[in-house]
C-alpha atoms as a PDB file:
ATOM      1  CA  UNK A   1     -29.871  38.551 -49.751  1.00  0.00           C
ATOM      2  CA  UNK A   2     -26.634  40.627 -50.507  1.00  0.00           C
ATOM      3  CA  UNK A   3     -23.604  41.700 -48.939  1.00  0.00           C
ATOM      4  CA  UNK A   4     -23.054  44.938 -50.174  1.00  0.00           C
ATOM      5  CA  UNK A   5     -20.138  47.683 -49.375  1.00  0.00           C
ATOM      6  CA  UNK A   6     -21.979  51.066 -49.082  1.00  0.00           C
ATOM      7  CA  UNK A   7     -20.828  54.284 -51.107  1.00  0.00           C
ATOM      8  CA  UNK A   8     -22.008  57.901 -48.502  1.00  0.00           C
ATOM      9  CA  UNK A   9     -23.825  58.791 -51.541  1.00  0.00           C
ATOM     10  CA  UNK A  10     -26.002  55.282 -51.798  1.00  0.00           C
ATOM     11  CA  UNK A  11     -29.815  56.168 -51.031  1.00  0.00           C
ATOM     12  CA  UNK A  12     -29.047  52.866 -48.640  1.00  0.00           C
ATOM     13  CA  UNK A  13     -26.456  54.457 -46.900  1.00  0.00           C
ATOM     14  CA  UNK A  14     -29.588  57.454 -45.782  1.00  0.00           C
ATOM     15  CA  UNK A  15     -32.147  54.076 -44.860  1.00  0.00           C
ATOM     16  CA  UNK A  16     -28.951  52.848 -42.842  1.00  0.00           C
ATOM     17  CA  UNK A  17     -28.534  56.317 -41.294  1.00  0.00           C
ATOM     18  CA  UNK A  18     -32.704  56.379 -40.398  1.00  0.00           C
ATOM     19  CA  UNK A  19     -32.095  52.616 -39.103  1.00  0.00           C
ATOM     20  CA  UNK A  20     -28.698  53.421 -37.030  1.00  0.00           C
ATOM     21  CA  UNK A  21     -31.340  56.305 -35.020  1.00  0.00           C
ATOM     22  CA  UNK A  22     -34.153  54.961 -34.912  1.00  0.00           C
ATOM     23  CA  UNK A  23     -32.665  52.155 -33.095  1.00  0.00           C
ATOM     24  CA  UNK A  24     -30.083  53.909 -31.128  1.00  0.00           C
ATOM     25  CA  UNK A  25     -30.358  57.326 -31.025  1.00  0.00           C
ATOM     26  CA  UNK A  26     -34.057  57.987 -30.974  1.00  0.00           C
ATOM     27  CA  UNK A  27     -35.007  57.178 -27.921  1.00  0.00           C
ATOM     28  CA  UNK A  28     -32.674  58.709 -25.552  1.00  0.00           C
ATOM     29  CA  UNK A  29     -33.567  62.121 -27.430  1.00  0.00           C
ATOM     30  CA  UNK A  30     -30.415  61.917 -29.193  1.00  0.00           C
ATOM     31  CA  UNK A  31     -29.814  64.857 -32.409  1.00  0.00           C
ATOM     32  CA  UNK A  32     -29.328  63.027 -35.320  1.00  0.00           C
ATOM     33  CA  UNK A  33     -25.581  64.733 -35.804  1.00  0.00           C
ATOM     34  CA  UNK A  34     -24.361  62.511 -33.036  1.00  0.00           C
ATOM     35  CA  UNK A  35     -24.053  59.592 -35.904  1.00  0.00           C
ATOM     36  CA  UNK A  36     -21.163  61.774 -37.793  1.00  0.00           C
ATOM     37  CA  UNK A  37     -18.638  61.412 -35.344  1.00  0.00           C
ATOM     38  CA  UNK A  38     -14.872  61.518 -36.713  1.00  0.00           C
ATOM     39  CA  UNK A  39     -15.369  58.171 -37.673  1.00  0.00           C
ATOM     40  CA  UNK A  40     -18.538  58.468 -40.457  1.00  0.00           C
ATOM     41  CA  UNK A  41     -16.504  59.913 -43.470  1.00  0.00           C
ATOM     42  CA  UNK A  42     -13.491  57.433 -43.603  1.00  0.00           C
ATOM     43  CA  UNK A  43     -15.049  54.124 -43.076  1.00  0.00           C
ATOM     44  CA  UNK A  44     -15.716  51.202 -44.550  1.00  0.00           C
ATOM     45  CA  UNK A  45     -19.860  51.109 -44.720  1.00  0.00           C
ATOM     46  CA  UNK A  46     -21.434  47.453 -44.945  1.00  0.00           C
ATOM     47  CA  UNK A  47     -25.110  46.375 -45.406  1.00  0.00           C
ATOM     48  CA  UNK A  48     -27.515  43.155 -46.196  1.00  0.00           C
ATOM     49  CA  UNK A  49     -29.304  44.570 -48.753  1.00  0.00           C
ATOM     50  CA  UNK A  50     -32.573  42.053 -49.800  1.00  0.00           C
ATOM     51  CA  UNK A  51     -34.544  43.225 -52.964  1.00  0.00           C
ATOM     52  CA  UNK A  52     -33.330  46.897 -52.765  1.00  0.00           C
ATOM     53  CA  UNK A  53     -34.057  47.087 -48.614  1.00  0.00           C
ATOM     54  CA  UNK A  54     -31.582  47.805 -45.892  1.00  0.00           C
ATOM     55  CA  UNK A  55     -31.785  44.719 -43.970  1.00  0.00           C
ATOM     56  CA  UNK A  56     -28.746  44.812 -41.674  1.00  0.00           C
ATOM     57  CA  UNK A  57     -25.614  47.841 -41.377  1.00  0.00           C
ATOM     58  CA  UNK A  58     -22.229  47.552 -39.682  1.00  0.00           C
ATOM     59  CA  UNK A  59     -18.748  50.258 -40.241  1.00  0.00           C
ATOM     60  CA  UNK A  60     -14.634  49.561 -39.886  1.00  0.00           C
ATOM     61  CA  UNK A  61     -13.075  52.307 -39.074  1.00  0.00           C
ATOM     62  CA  UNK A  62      -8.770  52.306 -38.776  1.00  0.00           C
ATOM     63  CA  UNK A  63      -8.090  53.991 -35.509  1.00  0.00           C
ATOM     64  CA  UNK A  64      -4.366  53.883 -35.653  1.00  0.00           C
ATOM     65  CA  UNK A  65      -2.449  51.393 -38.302  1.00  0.00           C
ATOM     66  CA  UNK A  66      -3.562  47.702 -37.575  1.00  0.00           C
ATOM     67  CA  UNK A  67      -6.249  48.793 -34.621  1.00  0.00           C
ATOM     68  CA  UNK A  68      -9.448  48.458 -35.856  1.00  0.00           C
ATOM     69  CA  UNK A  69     -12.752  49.575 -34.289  1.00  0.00           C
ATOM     70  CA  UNK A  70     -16.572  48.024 -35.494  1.00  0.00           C
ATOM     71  CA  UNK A  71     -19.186  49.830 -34.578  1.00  0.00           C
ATOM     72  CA  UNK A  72     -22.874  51.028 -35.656  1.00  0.00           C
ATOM     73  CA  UNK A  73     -24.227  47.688 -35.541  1.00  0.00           C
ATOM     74  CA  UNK A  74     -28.084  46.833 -36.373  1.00  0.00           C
ATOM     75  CA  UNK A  75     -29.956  44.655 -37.769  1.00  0.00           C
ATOM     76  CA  UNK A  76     -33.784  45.838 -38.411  1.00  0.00           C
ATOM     77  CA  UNK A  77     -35.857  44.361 -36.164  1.00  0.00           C
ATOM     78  CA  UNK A  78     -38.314  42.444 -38.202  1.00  0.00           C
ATOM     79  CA  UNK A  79     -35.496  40.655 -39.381  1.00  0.00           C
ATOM     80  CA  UNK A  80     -32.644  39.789 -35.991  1.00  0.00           C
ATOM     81  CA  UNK A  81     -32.266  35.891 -35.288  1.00  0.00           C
ATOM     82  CA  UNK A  82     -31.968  35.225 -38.825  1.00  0.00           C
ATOM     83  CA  UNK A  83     -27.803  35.631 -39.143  1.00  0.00           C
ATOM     84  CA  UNK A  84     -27.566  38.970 -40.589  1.00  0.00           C
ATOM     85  CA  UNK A  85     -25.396  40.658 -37.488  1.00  0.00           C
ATOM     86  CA  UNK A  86     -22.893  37.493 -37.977  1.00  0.00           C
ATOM     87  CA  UNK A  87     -22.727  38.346 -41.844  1.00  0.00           C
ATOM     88  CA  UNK A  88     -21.845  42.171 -41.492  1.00  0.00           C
ATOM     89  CA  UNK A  89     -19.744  41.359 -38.247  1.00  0.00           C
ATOM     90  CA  UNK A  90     -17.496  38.329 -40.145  1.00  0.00           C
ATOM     91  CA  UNK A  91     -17.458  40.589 -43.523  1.00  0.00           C
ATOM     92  CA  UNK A  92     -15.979  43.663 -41.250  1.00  0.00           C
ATOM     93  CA  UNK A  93     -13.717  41.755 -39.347  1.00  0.00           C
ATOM     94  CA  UNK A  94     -12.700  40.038 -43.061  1.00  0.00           C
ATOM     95  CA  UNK A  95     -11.840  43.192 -44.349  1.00  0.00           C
ATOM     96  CA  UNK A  96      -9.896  44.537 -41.066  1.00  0.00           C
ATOM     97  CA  UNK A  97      -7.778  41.232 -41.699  1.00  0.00           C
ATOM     98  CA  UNK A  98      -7.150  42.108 -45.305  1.00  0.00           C
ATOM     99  CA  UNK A  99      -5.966  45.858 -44.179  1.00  0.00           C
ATOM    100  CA  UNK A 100      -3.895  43.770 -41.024  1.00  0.00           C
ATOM    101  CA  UNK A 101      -5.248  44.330 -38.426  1.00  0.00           C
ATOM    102  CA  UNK A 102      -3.539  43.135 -35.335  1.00  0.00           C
ATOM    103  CA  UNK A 103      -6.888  44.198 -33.384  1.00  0.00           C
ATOM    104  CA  UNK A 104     -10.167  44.810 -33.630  1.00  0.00           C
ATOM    105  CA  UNK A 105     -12.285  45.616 -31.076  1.00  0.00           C
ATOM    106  CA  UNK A 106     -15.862  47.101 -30.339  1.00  0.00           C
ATOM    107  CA  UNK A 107     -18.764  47.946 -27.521  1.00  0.00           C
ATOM    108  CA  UNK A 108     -21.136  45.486 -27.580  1.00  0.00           C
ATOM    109  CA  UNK A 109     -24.834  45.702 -26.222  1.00  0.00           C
ATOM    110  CA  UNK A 110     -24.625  42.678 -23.241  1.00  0.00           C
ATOM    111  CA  UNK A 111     -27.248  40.811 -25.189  1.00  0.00           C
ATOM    112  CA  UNK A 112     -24.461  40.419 -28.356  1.00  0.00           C
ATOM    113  CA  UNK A 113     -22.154  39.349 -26.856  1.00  0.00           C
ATOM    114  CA  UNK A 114     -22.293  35.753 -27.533  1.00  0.00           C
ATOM    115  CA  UNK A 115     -22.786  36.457 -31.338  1.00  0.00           C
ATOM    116  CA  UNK A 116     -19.252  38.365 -30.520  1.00  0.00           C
ATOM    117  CA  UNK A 117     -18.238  35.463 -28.877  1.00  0.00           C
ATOM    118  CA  UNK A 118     -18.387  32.913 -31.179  1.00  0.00           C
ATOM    119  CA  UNK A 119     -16.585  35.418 -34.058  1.00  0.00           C
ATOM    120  CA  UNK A 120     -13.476  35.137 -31.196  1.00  0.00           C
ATOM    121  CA  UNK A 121     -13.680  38.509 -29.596  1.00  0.00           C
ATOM    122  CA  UNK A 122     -13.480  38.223 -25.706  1.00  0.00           C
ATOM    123  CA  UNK A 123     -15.054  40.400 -23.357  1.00  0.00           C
ATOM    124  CA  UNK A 124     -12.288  43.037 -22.048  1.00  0.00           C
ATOM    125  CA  UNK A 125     -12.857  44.702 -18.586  1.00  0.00           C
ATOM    126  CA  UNK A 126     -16.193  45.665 -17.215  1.00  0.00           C
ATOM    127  CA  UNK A 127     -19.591  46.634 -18.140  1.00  0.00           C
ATOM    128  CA  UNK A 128     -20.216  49.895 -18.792  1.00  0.00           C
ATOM    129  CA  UNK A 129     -23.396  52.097 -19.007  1.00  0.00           C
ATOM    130  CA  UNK A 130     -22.843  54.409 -22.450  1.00  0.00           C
ATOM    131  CA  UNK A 131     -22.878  57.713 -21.703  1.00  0.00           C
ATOM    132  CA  UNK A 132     -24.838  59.223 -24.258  1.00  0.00           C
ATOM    133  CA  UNK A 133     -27.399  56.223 -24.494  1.00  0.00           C
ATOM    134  CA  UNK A 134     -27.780  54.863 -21.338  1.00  0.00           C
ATOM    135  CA  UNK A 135     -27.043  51.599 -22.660  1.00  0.00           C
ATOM    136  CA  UNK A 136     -25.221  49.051 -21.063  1.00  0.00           C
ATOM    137  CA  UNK A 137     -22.220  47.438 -23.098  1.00  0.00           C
ATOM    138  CA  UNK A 138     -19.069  46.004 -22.624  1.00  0.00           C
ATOM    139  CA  UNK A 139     -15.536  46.508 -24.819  1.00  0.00           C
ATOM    140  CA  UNK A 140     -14.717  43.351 -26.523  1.00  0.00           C
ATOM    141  CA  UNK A 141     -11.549  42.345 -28.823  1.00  0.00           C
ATOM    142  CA  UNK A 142     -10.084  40.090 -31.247  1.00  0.00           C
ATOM    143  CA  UNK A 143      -6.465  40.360 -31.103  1.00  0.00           C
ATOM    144  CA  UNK A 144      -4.427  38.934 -34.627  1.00  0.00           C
END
C-alpha cells in the first residue's frame, strides 16, 4: 500500500469522489455538488492507493495563513481497523506542519475521535448534529 498525493484530474481522485458520497452523502439524499464546496479546488488531496484501488481519502485545506482545516475523511469499509485513517490523518497533518500551521482542526464523527486523539487533537466544545447529514460530530484541534 501507497501514500499517494492526488492530482483533480487522477481517475482516483473520481473513485475518491464516488467513496466520499457513497459514504457520506448518499444516504441523507444529499446532490452530489455538495462535495465541491469552496474548499475542493485548492486542496491538498491524499489517498492509500493498494494495486491501483482507492483504499482510504483525506484533504488540507488553508483557511487563513497557518489555520488549517482536514476534512473528507474515509476509509472504504472493507478495509477500516487496518490503520489507513491514521496514515492519511498523520500525512495531512505532516504536510499542514510543513506549510506552518499553528492549527489544525476538523469535525470528527464521535466514533473517531480516539484515532484523533491519539494524533494530539483534543475535543473543542460540544457535540454537534451536522446539519446537512444528520451526523453527530464534534470540532477537534491540534494547536502548534
Amino acid at each position: 500500500m501507497e501514500l499517494i498525493h492526488l492530482e483533480r484530474t487522477d481517475d482516483l481522485y473520481q473513485d475518491a469522489l464516488d467513496l466520499r458520497y457513497d459514504l457520506f452523502f448518499r444516504t441523507p439524499g444529499l446532490p452530489r455538488e455538495i462535495m465541491f464546496d469552496g474548499r475542493e479546488s485548492s486542496s491538498l488531496h491524499v489517498a492509500v492507493v493498494d494495486n491501483g484501488s482507492l483504499c482510504a481519502y483525506g484533504r488540507l485545506s488553508e483557511e487563513s495563513p497557518r489555520r488549517f482545516k482536514i476534512s473528507q475523511m474515509v476509509v472504504r469499509p472493507n478495509m477500516q481497523g487496518r490503520g489507513l485513517g491514521t496514515r492519511v490523518l498523520t500525512k495531512l497533518t505532516h504536510e499542514a506542519l510543513a506549510k506552518g500551521a499553528e492549527e489544525i482542526y476538523l469535525n470528527a464523527r464521535l466514533h473517531a475521535v480516539s484515532m484523533y486523539e491519539k494524533l494530539v487533537f483534543q475535543a473543542s466544545g460540544q457535540s454537534y448534529v451536522a446539519k446537512s447529514t444528520g451526523v453527530p460530530h464534534i470540532k477537534m484541534i491540534r494547536r502548534v
